[in-house]
C-alpha atoms as a PDB file:
ATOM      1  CA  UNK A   1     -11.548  16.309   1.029  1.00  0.00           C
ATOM      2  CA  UNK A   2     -10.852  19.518   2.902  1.00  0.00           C
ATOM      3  CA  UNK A   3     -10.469  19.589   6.475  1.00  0.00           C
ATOM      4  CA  UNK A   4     -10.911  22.909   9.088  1.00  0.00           C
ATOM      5  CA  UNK A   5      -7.488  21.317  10.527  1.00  0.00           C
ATOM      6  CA  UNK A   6      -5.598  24.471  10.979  1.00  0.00           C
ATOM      7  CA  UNK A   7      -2.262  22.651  10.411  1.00  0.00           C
ATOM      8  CA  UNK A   8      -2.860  20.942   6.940  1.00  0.00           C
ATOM      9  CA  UNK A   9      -1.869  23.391   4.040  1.00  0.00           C
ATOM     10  CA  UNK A  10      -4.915  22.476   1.512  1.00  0.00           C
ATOM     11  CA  UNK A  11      -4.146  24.719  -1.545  1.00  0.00           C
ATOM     12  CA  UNK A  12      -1.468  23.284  -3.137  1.00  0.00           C
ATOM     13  CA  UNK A  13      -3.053  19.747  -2.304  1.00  0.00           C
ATOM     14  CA  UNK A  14      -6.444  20.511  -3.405  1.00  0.00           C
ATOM     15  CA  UNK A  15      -4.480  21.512  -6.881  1.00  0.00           C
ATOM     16  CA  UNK A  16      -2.581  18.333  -6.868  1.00  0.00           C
ATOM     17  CA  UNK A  17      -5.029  15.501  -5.629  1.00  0.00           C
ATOM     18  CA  UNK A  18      -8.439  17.642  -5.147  1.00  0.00           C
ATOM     19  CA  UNK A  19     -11.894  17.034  -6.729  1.00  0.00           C
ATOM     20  CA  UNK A  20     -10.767  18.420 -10.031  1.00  0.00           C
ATOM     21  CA  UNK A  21      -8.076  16.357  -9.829  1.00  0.00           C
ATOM     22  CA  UNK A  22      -8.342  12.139 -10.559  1.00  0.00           C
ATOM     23  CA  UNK A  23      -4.876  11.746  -8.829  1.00  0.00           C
ATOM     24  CA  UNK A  24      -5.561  10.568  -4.827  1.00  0.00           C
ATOM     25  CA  UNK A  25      -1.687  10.990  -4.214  1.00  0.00           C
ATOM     26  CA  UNK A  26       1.228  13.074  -4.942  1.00  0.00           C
ATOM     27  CA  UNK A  27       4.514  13.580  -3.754  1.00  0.00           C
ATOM     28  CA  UNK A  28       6.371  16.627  -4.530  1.00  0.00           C
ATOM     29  CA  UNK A  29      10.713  16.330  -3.980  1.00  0.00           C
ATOM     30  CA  UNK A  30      10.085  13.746  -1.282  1.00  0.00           C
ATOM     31  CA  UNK A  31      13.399  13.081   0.476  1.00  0.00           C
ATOM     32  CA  UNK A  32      14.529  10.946   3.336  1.00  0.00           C
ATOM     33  CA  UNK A  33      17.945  10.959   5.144  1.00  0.00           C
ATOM     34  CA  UNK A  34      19.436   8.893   7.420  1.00  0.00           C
ATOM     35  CA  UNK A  35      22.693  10.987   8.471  1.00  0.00           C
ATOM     36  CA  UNK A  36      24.879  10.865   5.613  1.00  0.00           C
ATOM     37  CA  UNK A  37      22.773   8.513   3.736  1.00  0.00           C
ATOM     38  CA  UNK A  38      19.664   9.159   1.539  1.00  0.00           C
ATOM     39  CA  UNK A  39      17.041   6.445   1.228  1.00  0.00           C
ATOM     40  CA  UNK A  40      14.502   8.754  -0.331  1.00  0.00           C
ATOM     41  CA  UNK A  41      15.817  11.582  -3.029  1.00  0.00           C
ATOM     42  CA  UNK A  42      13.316  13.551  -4.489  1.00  0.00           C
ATOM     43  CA  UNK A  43      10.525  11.887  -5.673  1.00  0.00           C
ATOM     44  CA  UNK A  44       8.178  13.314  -7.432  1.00  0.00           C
ATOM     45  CA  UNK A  45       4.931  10.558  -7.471  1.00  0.00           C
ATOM     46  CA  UNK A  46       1.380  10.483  -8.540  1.00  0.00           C
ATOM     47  CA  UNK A  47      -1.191   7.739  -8.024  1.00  0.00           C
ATOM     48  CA  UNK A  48      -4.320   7.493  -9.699  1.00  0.00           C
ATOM     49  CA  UNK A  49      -8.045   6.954  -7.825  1.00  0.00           C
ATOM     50  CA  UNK A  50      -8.563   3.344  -8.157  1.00  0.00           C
ATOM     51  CA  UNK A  51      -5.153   2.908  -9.698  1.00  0.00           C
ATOM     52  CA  UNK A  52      -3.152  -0.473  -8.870  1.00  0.00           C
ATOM     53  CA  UNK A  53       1.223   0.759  -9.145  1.00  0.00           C
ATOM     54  CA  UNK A  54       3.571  -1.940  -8.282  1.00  0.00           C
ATOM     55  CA  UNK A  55       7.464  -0.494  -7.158  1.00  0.00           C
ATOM     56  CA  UNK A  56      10.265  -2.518  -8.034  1.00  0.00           C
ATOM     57  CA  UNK A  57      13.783  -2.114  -8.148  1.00  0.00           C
ATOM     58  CA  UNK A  58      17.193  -3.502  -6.158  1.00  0.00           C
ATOM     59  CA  UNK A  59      17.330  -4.145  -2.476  1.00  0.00           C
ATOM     60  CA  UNK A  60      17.887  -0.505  -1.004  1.00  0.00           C
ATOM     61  CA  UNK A  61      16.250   1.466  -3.511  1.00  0.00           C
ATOM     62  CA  UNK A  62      14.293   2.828  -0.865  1.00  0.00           C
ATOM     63  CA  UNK A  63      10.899   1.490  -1.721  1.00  0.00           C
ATOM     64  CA  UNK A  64       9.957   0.523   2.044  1.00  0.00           C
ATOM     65  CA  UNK A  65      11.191   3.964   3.080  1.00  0.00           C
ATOM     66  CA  UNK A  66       8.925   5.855   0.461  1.00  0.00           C
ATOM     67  CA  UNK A  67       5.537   3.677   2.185  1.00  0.00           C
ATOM     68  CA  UNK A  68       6.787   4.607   5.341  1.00  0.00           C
ATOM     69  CA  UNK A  69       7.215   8.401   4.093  1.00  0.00           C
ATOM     70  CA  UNK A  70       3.411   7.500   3.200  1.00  0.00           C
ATOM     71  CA  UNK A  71       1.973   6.216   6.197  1.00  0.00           C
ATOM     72  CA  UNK A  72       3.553   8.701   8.684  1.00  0.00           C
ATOM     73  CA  UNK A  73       6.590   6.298  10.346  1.00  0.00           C
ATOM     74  CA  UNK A  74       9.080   8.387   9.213  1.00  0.00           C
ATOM     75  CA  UNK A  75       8.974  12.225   8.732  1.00  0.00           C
ATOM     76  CA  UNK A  76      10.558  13.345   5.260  1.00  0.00           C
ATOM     77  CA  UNK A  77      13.401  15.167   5.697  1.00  0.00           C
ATOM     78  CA  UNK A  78      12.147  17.395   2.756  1.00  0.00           C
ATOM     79  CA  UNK A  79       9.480  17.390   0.627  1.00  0.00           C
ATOM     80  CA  UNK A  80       5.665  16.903   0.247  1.00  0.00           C
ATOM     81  CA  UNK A  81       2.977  14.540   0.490  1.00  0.00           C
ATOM     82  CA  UNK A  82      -0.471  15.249  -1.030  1.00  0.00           C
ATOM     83  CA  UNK A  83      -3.431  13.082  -0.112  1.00  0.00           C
ATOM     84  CA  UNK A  84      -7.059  13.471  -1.281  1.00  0.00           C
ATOM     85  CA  UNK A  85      -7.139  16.992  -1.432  1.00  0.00           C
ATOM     86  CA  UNK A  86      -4.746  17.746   1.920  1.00  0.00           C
ATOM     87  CA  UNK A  87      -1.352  18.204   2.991  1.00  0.00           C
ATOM     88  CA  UNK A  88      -0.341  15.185   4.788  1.00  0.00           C
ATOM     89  CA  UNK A  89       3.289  15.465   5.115  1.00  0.00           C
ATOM     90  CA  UNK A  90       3.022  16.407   8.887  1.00  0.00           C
ATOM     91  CA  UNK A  91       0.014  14.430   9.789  1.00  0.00           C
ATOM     92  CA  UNK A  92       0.515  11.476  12.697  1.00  0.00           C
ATOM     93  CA  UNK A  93      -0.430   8.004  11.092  1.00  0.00           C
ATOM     94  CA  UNK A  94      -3.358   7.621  12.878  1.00  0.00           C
ATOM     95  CA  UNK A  95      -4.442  10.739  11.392  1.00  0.00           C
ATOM     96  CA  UNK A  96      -3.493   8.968   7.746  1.00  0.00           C
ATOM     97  CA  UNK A  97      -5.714   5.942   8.688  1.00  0.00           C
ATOM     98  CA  UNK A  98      -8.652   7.766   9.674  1.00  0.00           C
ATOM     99  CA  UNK A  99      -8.267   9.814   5.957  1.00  0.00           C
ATOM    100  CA  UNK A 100      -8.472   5.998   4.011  1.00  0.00           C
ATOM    101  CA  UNK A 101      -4.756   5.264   4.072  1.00  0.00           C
ATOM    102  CA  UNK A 102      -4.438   1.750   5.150  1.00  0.00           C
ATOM    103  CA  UNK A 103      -1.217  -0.286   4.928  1.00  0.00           C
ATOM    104  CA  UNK A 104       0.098  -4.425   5.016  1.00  0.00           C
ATOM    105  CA  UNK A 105       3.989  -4.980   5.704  1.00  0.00           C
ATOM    106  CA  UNK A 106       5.870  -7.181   4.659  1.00  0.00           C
ATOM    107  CA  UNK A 107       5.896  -9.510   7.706  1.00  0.00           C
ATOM    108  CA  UNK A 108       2.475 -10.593   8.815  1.00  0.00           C
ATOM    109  CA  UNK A 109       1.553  -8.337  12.383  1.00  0.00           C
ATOM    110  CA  UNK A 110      -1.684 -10.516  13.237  1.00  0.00           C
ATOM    111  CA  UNK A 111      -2.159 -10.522  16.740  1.00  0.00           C
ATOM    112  CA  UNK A 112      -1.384 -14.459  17.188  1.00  0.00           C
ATOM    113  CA  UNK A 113      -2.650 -14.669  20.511  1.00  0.00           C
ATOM    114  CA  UNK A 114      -6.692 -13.357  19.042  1.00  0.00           C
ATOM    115  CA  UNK A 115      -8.664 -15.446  16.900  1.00  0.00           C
ATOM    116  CA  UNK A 116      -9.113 -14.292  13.146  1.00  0.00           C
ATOM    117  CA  UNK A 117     -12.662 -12.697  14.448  1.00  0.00           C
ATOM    118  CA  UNK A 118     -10.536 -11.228  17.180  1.00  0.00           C
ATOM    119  CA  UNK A 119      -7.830  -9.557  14.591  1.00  0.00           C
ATOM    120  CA  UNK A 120     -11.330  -8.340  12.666  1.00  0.00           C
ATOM    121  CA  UNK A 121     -12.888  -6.686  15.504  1.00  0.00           C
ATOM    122  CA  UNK A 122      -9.637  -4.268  16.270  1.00  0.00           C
ATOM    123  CA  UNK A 123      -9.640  -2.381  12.834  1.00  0.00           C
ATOM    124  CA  UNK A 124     -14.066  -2.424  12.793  1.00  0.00           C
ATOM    125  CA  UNK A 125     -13.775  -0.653  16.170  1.00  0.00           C
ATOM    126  CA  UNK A 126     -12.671   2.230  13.984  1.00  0.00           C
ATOM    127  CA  UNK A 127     -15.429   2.715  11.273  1.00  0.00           C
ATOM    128  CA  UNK A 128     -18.218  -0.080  12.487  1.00  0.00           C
ATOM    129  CA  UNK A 129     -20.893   0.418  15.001  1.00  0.00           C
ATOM    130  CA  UNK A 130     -20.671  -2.334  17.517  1.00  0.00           C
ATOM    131  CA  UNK A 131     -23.444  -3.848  16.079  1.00  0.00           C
ATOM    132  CA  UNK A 132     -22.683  -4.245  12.667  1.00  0.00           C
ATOM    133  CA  UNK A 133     -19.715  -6.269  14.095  1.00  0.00           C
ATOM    134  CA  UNK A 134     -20.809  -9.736  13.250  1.00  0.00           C
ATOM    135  CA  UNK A 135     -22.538  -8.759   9.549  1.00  0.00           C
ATOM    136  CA  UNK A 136     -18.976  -7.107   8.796  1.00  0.00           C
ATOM    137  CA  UNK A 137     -16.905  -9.810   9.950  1.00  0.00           C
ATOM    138  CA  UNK A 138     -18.646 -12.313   7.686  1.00  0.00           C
ATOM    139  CA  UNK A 139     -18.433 -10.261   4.728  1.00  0.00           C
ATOM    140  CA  UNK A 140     -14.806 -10.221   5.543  1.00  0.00           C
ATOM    141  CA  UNK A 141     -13.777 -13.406   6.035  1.00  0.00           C
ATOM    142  CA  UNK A 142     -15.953 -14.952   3.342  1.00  0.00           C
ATOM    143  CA  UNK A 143     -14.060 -12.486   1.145  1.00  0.00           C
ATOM    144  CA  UNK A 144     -10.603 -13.880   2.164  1.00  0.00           C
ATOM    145  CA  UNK A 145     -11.670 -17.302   2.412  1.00  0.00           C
ATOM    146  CA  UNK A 146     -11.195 -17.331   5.860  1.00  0.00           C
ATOM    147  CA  UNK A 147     -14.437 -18.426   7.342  1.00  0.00           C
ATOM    148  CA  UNK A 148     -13.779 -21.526   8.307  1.00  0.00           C
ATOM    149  CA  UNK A 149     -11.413 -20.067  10.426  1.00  0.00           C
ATOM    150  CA  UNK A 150     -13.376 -17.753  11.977  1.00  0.00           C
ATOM    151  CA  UNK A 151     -12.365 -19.133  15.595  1.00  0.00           C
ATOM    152  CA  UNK A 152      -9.371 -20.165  15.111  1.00  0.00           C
ATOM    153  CA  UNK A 153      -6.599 -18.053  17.030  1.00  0.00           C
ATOM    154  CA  UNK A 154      -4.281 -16.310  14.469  1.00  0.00           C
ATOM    155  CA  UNK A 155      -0.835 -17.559  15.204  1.00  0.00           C
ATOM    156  CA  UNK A 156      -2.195 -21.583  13.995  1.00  0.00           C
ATOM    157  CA  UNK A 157      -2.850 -20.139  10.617  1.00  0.00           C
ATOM    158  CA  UNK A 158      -0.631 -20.908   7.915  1.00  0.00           C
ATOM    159  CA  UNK A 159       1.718 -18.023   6.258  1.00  0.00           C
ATOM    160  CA  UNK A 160      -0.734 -17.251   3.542  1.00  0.00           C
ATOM    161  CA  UNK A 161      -4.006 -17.285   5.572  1.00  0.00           C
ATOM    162  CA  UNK A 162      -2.339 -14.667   7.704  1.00  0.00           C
ATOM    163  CA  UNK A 163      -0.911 -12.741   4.769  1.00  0.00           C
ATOM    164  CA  UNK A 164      -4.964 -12.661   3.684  1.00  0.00           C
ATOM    165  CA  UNK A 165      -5.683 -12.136   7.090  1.00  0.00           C
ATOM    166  CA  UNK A 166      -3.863  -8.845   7.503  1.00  0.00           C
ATOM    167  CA  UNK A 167      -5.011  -7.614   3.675  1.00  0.00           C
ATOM    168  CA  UNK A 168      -8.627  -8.201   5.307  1.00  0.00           C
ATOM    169  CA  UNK A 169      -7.393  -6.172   8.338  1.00  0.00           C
ATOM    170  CA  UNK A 170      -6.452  -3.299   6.228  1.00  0.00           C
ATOM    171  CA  UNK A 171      -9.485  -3.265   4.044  1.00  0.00           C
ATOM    172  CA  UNK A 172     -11.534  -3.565   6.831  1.00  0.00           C
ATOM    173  CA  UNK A 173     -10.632  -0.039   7.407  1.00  0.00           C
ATOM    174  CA  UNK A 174     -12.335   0.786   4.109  1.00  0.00           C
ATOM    175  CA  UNK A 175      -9.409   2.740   2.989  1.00  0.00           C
ATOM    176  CA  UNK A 176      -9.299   4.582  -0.101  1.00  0.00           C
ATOM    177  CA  UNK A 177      -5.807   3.575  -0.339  1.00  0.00           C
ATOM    178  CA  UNK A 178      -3.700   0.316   0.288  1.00  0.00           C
ATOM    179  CA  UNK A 179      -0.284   0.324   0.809  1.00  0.00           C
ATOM    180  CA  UNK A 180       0.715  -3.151   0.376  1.00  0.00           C
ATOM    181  CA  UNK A 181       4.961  -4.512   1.241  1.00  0.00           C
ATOM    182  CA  UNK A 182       5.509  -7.808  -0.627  1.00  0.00           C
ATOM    183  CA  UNK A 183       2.249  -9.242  -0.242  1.00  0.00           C
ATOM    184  CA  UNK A 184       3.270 -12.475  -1.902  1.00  0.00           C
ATOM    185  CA  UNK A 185       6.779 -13.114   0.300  1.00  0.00           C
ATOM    186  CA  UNK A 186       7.052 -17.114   0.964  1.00  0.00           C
ATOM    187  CA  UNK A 187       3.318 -18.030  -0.674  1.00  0.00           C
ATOM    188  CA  UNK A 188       3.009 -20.601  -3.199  1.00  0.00           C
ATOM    189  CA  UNK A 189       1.913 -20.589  -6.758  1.00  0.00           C
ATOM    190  CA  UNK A 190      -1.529 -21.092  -6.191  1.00  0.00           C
ATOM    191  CA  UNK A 191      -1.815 -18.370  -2.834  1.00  0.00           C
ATOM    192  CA  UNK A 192       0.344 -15.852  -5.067  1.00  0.00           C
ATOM    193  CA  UNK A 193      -2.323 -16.092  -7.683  1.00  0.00           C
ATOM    194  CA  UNK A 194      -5.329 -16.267  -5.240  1.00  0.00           C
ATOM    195  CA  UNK A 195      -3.704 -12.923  -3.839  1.00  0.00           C
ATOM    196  CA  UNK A 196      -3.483 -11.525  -7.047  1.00  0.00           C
ATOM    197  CA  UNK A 197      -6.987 -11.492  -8.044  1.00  0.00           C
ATOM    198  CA  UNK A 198      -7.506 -10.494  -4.641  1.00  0.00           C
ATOM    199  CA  UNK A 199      -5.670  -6.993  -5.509  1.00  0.00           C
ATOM    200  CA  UNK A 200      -6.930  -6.650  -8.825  1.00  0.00           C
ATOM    201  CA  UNK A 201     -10.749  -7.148  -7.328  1.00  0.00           C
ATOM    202  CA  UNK A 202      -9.882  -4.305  -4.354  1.00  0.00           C
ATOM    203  CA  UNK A 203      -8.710  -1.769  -7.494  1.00  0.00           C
ATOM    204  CA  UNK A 204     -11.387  -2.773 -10.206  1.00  0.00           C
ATOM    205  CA  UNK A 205     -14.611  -3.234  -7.793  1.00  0.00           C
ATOM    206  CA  UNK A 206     -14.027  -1.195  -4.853  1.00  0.00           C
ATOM    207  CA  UNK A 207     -12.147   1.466  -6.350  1.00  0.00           C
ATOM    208  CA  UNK A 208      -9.303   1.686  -4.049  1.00  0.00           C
ATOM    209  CA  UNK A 209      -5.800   2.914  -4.444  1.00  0.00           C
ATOM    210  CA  UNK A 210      -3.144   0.328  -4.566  1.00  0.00           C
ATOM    211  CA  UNK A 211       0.425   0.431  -4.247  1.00  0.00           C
ATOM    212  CA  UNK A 212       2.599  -2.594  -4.271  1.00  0.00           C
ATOM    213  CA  UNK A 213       6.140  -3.474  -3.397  1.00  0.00           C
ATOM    214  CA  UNK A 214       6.735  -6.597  -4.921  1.00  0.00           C
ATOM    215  CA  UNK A 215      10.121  -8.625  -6.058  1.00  0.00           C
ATOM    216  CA  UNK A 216       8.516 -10.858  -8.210  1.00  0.00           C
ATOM    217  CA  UNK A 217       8.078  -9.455 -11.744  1.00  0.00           C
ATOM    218  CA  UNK A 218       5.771 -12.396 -12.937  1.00  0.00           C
ATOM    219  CA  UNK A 219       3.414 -11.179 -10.010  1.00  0.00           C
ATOM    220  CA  UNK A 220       4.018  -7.856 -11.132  1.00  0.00           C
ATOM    221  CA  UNK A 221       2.926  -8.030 -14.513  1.00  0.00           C
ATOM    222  CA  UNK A 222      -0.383  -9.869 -13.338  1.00  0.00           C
ATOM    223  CA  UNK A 223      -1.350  -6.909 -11.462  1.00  0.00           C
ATOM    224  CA  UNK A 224      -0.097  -3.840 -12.417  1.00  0.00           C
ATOM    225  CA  UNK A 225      -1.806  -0.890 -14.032  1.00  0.00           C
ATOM    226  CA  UNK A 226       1.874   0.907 -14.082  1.00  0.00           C
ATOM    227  CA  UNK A 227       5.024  -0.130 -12.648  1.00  0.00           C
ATOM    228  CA  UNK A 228       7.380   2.677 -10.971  1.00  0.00           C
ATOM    229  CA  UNK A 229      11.371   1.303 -10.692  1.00  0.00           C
ATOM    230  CA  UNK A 230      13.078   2.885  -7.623  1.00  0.00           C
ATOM    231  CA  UNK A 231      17.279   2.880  -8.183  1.00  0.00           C
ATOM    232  CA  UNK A 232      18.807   5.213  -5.189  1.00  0.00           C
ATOM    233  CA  UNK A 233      16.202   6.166  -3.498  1.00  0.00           C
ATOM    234  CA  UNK A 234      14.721   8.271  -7.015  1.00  0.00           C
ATOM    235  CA  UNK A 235      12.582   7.111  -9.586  1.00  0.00           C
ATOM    236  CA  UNK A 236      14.256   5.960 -12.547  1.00  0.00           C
ATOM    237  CA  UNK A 237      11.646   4.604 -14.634  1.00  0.00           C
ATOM    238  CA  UNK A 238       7.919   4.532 -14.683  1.00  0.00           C
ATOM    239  CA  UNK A 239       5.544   2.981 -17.239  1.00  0.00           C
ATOM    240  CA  UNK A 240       3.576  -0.172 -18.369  1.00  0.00           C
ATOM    241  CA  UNK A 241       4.853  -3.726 -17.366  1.00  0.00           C
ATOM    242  CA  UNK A 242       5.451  -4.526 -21.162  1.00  0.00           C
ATOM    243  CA  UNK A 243       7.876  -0.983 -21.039  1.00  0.00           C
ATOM    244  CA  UNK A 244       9.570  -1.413 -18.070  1.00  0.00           C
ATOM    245  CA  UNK A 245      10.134  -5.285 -19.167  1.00  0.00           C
ATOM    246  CA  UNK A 246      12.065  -4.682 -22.194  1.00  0.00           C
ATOM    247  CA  UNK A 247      13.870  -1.324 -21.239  1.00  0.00           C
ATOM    248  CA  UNK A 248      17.727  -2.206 -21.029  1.00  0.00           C
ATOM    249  CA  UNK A 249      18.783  -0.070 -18.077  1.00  0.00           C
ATOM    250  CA  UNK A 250      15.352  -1.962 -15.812  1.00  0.00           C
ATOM    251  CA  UNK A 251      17.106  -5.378 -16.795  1.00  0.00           C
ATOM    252  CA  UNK A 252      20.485  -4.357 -15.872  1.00  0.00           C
ATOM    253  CA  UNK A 253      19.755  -2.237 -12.708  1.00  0.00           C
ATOM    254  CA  UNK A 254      16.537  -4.503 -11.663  1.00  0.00           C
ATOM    255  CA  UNK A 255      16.845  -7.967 -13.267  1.00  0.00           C
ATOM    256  CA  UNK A 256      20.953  -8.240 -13.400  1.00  0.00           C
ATOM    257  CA  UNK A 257      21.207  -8.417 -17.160  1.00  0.00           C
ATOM    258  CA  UNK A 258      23.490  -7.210 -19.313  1.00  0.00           C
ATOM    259  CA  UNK A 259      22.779  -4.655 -22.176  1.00  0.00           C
END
């Protein structure tokens, strides 16, 4: 969308992600350095409208530091990031989040003290009238399966209600993109698949934007429209699941195979 923002740069972004465009994202020789060390190098990344991308790839291939490049936690030390036809490399997160970029880390952040309604009623403040509240919350929970729980305060919930609990949170912002960190960490068999037709319903009936970070490649290939492999901090393959399964430098770099 364009914006009257005087400090977002829209032509280049309207090219790259605007209504002629089907992308929602790219990122144009993204780069993040810590001092003499480079978490991000370069990456050049598009992202479909509606499209769910899983990143893989070794511990420290930078794929945490790339969503945080995303959301606005860290500032790229060069680089762009083009969002829905607008230059958001310099925009604050909250900025990001009120443009549809919504993200779940790794480690659940539920406010443990609030009840599940409670954790609802912080993200609604943003894009619900007040009352709407209770109609919203519903839909919500029902859709997570977390009803039952409506009253009960957050930090009694088990590891996977509160890993549904915070996907909830972040769709309750009715994002146009979700930015999700190992979604699956610690669930069982039956929650990881639960949360996987979660993720495919988000992309395939509401449309959104997914990105995943995700270790397990049986998850992965459940899920995945594409699959992007990070290696030091760049991109070093992209493709469908089936590809990236069977490519020889993935298994030795990702899955610690030999040729």
């Amino acid at each position: 969308m364009a914006t009257s923002d005087p400090t977002v740069k829209t032509a280049p972004a309207v090219d790259e992600t605007g209504p002629d465009s089907s992308r929602i994202l790219q990122t144009r020789g993204l780069r993040k350095a810590f001092g003499g060390l480079t978490a991000t190098d370069d990456v050049d990344f598009a992202l479909e409208a509606g499209e769910l991308r899983c990143l893989i790839g070794p511990n420290g291939a930078g794929k945490s530091t790339f969503l945080d490049l995303l959301t606005g936690r860290l500032e790229p030390t060069a680089g762009k990031i083009y969002y829905d036809g607008a230059d958001i490399t310099g925009l604050p997160s909250h900025e990001r989040v009120d443009r549809g970029i919504s993200m779940k880390f790794q480690v659940p952040s539920v406010y443990e003290g609030l009840t599940v309604a409670g954790n609802l009623r912080i993200p609604l403040q943003r894009v619900v009238e007040p009352d709407a509240f209770d109609a919203r919350t519903r839909e919500i929970l029902e859709r997570f399966d977390l009803l039952a729980e409506r009253e009960t305060v957050a930090g009694e919930l088990s590891h996977g209600q509160q890993q549904r609990l915070e996907i909830g949170m972040a769709m309750a912002m009715e994002p146009n993109l979700l930015l999700l960190d190992e979604p699956v960490a610690g669930l069982s068999v039956e929650e990881t698949a639960d949360i996987a037709d979660l993720l495919r319903e988000i992309a395939d009936d509401d449309g959104v934007a997914v990105i995943v970070i995700e270790h397990d490649i049986d998850f992965v290939e459940t899920i995945a429209d594409r699959v992007t492999v990070l290696d030091g901090g760049s991109i070093f393959r992209e493709g469908s699941i089936e590809e990236i399964r069977t490519d020889p430098e993935v298994k030795r770099i990702y899955l610690g195979e030999d040729r």
